[in-house]
Protein backbone atom coordinates (compact mmCIF):
# COMPACT_ATOMS: atom_id res chain seq x y z
CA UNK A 1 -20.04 -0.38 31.20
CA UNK A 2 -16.86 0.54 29.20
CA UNK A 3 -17.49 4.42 27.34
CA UNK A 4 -16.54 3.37 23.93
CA UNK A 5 -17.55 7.19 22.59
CA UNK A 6 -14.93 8.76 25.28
CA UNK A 7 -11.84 6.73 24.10
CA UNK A 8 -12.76 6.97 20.80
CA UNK A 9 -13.17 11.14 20.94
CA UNK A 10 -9.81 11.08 22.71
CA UNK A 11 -8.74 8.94 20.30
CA UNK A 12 -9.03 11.16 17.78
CA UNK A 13 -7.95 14.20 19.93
CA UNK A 14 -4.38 12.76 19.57
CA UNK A 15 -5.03 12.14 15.44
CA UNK A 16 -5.37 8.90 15.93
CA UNK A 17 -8.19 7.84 13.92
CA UNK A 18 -7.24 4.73 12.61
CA UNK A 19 -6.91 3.59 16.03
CA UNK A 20 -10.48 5.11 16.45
CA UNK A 21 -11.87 3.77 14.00
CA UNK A 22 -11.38 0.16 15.05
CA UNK A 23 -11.04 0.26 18.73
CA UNK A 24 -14.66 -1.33 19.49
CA UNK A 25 -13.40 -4.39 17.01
CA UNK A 26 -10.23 -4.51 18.40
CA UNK A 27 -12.10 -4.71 22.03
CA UNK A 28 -14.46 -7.14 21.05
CA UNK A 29 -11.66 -9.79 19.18
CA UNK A 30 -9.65 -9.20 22.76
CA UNK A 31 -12.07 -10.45 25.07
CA UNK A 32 -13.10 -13.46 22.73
CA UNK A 33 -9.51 -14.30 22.01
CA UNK A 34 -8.14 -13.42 25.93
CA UNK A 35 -5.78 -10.88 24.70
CA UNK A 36 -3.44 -9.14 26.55
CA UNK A 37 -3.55 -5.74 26.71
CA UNK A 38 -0.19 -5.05 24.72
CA UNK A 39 -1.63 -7.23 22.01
CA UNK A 40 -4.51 -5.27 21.16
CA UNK A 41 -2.90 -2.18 21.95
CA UNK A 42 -0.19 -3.88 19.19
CA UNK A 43 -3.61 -4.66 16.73
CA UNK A 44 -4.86 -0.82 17.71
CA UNK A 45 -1.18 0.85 16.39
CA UNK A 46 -0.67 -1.51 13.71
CA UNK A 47 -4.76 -0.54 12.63
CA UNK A 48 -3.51 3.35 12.75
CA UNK A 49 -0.45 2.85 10.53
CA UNK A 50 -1.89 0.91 8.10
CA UNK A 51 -4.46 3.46 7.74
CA UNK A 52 -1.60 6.10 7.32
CA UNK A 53 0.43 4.08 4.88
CA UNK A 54 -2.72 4.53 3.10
CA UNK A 55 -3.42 7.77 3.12
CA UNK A 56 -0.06 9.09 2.39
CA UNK A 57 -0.01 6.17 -0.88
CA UNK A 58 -3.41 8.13 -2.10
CA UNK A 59 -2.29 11.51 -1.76
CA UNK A 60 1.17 10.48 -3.64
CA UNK A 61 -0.84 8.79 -6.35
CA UNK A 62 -3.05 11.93 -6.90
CA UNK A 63 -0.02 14.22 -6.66
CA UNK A 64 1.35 12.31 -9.15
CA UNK A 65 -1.72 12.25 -11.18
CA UNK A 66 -1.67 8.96 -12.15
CA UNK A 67 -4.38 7.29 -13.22
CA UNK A 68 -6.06 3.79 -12.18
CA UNK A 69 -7.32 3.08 -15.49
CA UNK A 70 -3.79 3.52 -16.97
CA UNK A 71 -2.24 -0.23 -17.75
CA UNK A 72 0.01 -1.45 -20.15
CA UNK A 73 -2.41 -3.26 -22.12
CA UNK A 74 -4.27 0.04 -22.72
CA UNK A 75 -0.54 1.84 -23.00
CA UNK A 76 0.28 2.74 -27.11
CA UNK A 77 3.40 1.52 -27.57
CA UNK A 78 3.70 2.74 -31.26
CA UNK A 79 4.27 5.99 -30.64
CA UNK A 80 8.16 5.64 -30.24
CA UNK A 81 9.35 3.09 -32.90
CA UNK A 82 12.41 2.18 -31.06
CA UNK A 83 10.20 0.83 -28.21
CA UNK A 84 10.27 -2.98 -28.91
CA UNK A 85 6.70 -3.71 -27.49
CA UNK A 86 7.18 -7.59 -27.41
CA UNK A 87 10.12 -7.54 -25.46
CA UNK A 88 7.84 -5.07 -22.94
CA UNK A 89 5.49 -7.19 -22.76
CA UNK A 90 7.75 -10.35 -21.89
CA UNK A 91 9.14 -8.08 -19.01
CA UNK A 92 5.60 -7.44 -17.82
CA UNK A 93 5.51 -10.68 -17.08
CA UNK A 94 8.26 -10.42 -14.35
CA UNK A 95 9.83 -13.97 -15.87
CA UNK A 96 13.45 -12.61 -15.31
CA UNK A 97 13.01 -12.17 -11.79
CA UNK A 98 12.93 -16.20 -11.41
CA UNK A 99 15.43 -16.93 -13.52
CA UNK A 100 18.07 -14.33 -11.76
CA UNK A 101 18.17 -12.59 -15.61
CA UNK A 102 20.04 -9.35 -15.38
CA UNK A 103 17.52 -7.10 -17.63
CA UNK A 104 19.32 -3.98 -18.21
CA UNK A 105 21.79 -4.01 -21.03
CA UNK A 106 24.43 -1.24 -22.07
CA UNK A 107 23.14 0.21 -25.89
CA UNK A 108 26.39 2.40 -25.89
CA UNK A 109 30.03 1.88 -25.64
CA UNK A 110 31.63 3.99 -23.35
CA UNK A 111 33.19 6.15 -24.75
């Protein structure tokens, strides 16, 4: 019988706990689906970076302080009067992107 405890302490030994933390699911989907053993070692890797990519995206967010329950509905946009909020809003909804619209405008001659 395969030591699932062993790989998965060694696993982790070489900080790879994403890997770890899915390697009897990754097992089990390989014998029903007749892997080969470079696709779930594939699954395994792609398992540990994902789990990575999210790690390093949650410590940037709190570094950065930002906060979940910040949106731009709940954003004041009177506070600067030169803000035009219905022309943020229309850009919120991404329409531009569709249409090919360049969005950014010059305000100022150069001078």
């Amino acid at each position: 019988m395969f030591n699932y405890s062993e790989l998965t302490q060694q696993l982790k030994n070489l900080k790879l706990s994403g890997a770890a933390e899915t390697l009897e699911i990754r097992i089990m989907e390989a014998e029903q689906n007749q892997l080969s053993y470079s696709e779930m070692l594939s699954m395994l890797l792609t398992d540990e970076l994902q789990l990575r990519r999210n790690r390093t995206l949650q410590r940037l967010i709190t570094k950065a302080r930002i906060e979940s329950s910040k949106t731009l509905e709940s954003f004041d946009l009177t506070f600067n009067s030169s803000i035009n909020a219905a022309q943020i809003r229309e850009l919120s909804l991404c329409r531009f992107i569709g249409k090919a619209e360049y969005i950014f405008y010059r305000t100022h001659r150069n001078r």
